[in-house]
PDB file of N, CA and C in Angstrom:
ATOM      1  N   UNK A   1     -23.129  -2.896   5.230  1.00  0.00           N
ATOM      2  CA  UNK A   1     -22.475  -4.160   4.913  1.00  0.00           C
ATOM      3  C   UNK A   1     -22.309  -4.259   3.403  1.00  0.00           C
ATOM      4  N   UNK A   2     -21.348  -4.810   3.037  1.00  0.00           N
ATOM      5  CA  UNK A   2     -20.909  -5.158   1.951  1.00  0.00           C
ATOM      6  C   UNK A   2     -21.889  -5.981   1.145  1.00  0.00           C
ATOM      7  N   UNK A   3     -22.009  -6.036  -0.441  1.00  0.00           N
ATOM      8  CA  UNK A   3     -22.681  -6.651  -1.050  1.00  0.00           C
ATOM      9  C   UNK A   3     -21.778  -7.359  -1.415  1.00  0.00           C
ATOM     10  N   UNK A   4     -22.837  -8.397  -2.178  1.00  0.00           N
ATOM     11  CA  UNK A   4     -21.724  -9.786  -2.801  1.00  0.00           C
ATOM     12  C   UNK A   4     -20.954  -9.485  -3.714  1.00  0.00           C
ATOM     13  N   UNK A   5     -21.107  -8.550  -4.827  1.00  0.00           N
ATOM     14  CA  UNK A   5     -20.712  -7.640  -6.050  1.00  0.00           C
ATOM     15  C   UNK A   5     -19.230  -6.843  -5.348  1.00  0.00           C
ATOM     16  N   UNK A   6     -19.843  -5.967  -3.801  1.00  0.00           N
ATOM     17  CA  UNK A   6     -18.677  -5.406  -3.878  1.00  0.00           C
ATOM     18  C   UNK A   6     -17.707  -5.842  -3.289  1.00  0.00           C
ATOM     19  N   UNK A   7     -17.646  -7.420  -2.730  1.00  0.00           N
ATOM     20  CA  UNK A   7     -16.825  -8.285  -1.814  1.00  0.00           C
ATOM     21  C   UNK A   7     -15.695  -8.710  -3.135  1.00  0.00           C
ATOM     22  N   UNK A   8     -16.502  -9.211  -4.570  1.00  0.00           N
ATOM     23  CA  UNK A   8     -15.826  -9.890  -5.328  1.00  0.00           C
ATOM     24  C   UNK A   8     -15.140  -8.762  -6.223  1.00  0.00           C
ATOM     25  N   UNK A   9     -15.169  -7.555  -5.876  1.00  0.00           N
ATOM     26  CA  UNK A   9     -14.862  -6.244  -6.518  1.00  0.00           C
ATOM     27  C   UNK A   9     -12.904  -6.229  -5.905  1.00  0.00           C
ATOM     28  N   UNK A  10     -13.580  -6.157  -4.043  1.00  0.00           N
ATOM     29  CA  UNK A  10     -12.862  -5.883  -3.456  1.00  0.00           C
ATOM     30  C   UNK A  10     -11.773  -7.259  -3.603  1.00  0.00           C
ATOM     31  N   UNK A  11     -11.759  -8.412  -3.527  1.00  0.00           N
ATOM     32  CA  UNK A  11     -10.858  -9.111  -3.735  1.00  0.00           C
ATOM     33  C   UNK A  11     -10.431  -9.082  -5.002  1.00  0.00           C
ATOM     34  N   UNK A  12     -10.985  -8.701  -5.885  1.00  0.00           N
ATOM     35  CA  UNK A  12     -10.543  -8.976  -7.163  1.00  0.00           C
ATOM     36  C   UNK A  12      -9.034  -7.663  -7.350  1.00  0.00           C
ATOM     37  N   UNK A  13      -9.178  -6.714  -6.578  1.00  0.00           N
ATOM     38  CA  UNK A  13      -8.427  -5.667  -6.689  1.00  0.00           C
ATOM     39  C   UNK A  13      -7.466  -5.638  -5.560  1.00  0.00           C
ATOM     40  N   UNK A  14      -7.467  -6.798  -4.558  1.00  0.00           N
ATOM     41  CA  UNK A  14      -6.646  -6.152  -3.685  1.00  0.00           C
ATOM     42  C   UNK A  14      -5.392  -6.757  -3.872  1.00  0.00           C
ATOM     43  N   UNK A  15      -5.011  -6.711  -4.867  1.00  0.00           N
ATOM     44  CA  UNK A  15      -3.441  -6.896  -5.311  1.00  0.00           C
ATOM     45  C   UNK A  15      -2.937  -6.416  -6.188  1.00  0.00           C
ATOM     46  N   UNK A  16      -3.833  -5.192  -6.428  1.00  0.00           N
ATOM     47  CA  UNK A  16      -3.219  -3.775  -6.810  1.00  0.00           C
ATOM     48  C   UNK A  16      -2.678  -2.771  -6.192  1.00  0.00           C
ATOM     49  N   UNK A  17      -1.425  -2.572  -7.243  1.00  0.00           N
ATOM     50  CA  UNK A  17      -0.537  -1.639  -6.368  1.00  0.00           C
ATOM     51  C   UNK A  17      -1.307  -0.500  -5.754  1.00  0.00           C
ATOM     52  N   UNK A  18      -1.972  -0.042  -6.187  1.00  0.00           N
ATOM     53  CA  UNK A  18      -2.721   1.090  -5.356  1.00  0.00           C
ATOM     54  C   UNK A  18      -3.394   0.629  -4.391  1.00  0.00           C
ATOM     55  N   UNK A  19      -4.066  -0.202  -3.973  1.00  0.00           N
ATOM     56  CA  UNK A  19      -4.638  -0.847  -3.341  1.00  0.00           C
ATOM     57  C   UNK A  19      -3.720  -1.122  -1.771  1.00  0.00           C
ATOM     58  N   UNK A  20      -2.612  -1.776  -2.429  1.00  0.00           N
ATOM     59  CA  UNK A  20      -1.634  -1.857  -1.749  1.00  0.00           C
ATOM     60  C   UNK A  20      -1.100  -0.718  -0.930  1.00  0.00           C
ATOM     61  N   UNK A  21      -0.680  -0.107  -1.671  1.00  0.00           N
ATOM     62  CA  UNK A  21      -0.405   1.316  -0.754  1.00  0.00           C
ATOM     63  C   UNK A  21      -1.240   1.597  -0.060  1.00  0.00           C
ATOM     64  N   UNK A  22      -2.324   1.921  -0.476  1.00  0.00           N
ATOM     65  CA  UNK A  22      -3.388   2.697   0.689  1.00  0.00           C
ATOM     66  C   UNK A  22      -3.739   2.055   2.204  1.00  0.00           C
ATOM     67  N   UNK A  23      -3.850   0.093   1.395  1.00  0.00           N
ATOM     68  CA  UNK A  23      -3.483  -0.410   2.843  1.00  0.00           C
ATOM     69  C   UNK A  23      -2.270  -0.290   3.777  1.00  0.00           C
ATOM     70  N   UNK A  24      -0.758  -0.313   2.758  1.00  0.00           N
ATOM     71  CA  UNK A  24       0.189   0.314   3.918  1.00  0.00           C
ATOM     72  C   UNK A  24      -0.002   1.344   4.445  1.00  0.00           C
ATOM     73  N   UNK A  25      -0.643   2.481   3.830  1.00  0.00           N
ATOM     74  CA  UNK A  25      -0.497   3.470   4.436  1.00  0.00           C
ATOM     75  C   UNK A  25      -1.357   3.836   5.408  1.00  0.00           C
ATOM     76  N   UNK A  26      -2.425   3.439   5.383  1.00  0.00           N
ATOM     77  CA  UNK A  26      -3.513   3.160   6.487  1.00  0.00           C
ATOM     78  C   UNK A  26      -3.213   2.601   7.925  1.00  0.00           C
ATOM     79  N   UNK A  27      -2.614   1.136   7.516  1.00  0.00           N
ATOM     80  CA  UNK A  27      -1.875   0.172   8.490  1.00  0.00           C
ATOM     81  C   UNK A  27      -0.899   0.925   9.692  1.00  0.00           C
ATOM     82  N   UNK A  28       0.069   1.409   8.429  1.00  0.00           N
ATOM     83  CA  UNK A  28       1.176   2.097   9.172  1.00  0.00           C
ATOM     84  C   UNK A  28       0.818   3.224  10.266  1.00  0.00           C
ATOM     85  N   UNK A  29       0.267   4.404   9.593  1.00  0.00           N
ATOM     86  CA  UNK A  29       0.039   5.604  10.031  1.00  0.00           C
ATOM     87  C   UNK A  29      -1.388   5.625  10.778  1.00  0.00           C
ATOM     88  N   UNK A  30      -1.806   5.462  10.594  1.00  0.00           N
ATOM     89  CA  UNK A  30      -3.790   4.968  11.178  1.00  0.00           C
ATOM     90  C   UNK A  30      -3.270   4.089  13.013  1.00  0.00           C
ATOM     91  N   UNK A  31      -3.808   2.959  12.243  1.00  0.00           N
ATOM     92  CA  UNK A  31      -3.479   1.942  12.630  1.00  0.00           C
ATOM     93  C   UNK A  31      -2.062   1.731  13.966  1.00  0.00           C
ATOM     94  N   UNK A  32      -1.229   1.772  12.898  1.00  0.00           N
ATOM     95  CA  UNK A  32      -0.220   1.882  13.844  1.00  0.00           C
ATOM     96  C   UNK A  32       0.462   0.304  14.075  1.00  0.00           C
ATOM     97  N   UNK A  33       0.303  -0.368  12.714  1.00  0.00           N
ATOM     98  CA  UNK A  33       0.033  -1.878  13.353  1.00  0.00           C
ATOM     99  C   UNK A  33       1.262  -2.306  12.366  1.00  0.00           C
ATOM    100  N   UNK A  34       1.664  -3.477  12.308  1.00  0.00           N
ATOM    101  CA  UNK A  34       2.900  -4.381  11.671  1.00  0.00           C
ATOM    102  C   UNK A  34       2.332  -4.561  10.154  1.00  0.00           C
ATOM    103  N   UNK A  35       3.459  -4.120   9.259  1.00  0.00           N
ATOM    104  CA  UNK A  35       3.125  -3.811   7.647  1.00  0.00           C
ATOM    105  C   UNK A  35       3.493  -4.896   7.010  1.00  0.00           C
ATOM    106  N   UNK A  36       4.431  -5.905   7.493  1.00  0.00           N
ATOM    107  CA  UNK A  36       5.168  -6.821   7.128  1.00  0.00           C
ATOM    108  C   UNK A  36       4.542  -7.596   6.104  1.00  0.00           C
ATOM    109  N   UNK A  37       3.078  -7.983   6.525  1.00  0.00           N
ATOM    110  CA  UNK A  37       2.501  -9.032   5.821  1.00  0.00           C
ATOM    111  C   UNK A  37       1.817  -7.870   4.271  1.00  0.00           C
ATOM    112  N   UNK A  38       1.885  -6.584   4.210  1.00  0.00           N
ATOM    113  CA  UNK A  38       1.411  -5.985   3.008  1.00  0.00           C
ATOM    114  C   UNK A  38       2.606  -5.691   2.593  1.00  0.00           C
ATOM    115  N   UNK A  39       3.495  -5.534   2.727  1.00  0.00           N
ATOM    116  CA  UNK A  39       5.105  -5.040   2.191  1.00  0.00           C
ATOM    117  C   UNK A  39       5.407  -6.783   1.125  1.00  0.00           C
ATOM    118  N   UNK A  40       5.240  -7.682   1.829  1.00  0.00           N
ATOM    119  CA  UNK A  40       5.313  -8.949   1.357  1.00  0.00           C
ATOM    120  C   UNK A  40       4.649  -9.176   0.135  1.00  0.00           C
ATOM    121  N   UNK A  41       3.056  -8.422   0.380  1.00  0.00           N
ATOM    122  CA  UNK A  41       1.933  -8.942  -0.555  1.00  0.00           C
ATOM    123  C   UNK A  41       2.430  -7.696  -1.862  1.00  0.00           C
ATOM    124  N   UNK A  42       3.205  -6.932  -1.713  1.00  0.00           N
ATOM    125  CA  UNK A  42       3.391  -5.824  -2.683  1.00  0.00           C
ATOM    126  C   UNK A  42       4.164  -6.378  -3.120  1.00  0.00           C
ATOM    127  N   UNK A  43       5.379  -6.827  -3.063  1.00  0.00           N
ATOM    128  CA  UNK A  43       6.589  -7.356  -3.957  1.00  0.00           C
ATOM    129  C   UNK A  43       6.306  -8.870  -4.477  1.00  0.00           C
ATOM    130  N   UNK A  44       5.317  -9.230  -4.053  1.00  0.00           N
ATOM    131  CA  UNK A  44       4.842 -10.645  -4.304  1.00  0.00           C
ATOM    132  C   UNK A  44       3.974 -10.045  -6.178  1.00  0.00           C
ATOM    133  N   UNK A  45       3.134  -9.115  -5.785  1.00  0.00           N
ATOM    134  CA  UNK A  45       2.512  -8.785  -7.097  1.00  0.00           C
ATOM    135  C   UNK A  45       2.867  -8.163  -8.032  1.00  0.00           C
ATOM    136  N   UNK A  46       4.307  -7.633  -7.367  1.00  0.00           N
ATOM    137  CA  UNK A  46       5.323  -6.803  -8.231  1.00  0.00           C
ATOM    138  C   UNK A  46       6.041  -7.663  -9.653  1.00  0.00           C
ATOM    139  N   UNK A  47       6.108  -9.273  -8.877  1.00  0.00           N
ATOM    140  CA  UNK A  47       6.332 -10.246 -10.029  1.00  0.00           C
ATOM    141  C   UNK A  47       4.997 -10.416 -10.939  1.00  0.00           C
ATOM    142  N   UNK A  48       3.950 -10.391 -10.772  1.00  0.00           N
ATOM    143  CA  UNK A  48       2.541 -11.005 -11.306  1.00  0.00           C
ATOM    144  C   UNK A  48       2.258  -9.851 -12.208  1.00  0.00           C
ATOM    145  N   UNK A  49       2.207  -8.713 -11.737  1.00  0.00           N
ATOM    146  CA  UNK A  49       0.944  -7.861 -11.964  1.00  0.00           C
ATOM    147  C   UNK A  49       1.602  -7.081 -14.043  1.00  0.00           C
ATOM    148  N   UNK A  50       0.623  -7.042 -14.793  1.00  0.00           N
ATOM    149  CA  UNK A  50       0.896  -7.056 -16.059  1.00  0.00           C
ATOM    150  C   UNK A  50       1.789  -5.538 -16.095  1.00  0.00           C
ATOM    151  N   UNK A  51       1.664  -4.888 -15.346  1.00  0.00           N
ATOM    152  CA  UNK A  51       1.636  -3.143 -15.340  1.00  0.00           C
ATOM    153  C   UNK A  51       2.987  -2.988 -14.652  1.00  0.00           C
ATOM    154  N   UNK A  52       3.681  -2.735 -14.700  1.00  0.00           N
ATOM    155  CA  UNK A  52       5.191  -3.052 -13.739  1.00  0.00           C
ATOM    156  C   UNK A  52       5.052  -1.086 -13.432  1.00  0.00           C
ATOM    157  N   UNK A  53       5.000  -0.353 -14.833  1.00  0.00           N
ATOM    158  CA  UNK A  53       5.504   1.167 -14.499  1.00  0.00           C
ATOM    159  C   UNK A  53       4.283   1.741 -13.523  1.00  0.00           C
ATOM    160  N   UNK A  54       3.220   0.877 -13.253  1.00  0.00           N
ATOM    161  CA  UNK A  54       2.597   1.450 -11.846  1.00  0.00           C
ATOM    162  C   UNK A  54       3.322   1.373 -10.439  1.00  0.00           C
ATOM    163  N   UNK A  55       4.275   0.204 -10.672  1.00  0.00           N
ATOM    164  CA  UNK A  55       4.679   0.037  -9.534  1.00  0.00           C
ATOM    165  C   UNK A  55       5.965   1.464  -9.167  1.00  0.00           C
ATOM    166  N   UNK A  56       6.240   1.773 -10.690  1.00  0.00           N
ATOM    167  CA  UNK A  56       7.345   3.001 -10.211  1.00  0.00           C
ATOM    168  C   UNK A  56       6.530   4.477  -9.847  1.00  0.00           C
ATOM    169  N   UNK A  57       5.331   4.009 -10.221  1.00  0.00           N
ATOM    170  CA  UNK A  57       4.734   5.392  -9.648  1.00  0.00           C
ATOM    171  C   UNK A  57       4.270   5.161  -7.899  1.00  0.00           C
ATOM    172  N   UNK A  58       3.468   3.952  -7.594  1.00  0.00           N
ATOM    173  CA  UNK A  58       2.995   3.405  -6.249  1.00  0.00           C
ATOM    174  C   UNK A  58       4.876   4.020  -5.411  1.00  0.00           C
ATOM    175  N   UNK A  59       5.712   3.202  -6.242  1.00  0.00           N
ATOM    176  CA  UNK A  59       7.293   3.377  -5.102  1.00  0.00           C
ATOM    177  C   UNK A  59       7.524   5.119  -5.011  1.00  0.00           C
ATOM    178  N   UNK A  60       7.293   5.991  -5.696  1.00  0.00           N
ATOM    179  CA  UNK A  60       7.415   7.345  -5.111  1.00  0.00           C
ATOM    180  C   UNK A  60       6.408   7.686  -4.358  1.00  0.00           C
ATOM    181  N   UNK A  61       4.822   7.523  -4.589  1.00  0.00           N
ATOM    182  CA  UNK A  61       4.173   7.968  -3.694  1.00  0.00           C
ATOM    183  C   UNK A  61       4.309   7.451  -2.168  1.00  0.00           C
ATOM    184  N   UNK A  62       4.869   5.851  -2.171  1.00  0.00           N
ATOM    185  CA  UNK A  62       5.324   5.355  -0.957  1.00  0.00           C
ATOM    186  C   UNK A  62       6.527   6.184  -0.560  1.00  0.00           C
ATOM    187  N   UNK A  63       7.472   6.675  -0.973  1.00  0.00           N
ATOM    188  CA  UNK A  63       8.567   7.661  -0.257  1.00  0.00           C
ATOM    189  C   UNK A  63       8.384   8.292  -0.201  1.00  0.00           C
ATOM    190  N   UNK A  64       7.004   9.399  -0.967  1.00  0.00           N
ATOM    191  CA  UNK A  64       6.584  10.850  -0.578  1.00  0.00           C
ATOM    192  C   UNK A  64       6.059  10.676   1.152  1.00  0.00           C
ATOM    193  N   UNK A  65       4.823   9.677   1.081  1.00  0.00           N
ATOM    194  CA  UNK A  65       4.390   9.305   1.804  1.00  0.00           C
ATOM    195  C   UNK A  65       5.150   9.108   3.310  1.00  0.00           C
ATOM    196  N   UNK A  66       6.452   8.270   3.415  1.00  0.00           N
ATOM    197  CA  UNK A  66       7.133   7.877   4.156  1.00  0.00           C
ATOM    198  C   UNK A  66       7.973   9.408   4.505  1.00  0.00           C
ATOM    199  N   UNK A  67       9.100  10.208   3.594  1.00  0.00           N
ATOM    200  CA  UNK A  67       8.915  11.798   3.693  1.00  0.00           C
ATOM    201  C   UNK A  67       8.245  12.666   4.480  1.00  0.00           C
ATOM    202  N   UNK A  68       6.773  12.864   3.919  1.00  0.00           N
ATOM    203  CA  UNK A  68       6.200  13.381   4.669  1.00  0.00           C
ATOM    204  C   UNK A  68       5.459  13.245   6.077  1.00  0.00           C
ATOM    205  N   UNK A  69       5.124  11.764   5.866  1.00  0.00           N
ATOM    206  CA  UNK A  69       4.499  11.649   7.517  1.00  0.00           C
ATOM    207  C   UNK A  69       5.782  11.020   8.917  1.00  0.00           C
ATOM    208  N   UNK A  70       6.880  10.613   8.296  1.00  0.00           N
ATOM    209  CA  UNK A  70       8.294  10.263   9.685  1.00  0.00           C
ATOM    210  C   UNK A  70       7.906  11.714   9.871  1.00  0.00           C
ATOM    211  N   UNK A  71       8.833  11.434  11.133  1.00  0.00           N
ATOM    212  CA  UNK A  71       8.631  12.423  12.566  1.00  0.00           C
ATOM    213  C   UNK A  71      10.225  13.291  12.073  1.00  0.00           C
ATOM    214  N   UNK A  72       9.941  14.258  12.410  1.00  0.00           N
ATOM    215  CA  UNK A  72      11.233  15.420  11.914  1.00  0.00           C
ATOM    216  C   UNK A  72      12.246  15.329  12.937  1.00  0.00           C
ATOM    217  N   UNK A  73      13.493  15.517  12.707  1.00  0.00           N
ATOM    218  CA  UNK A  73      14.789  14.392  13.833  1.00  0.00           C
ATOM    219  C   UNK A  73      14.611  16.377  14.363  1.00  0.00           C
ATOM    220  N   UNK A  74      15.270  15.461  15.582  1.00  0.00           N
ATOM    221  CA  UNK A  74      14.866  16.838  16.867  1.00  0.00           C
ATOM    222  C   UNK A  74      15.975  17.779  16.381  1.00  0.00           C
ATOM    223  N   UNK A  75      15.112  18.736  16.575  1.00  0.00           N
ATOM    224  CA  UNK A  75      16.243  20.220  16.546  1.00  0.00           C
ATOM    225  C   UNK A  75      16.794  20.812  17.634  1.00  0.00           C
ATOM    226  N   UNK A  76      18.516  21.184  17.333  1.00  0.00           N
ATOM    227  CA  UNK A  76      19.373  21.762  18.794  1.00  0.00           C
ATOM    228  C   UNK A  76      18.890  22.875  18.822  1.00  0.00           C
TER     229      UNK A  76
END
């Protein structure tokens, strides 16, 4: 179980773009579950967050990401 230290760690960070990703990518691919509400919370912090050129690095690893794990279109 979580300590009190690492609860206020963990909220304090989870509206970092990295943060972010890992939960989409978890969500998505793991999971298997509706991203909607972290896709939301990413462009929401995209206005806030002081660091903007993280977000151009988070947006390629999200299309590497998306790239590599979609399903390969069927071959004739």
């Amino acid at each position: 179980m979580a300590g009190r230290k690492t609860k206020k760690i963990l909220q304090t960070m989870a509206t970092a773009p990295s943060v972010l990703r890992t939960n989409y990518s978890y969500e998505k691919y793991v999971l298997h579950s509706d991203i909607s509400h972290i896709l939301a919370a990413y462009e929401k912090s995209r206005t806030v967050y002081p660091y903007l050129g993280e977000f151009e690095s988070e947006d390629e690893l999200i299309s590497l990401l998306v790239q590599t794990l979609s399903p390969a279109p069927p071959s004739e």
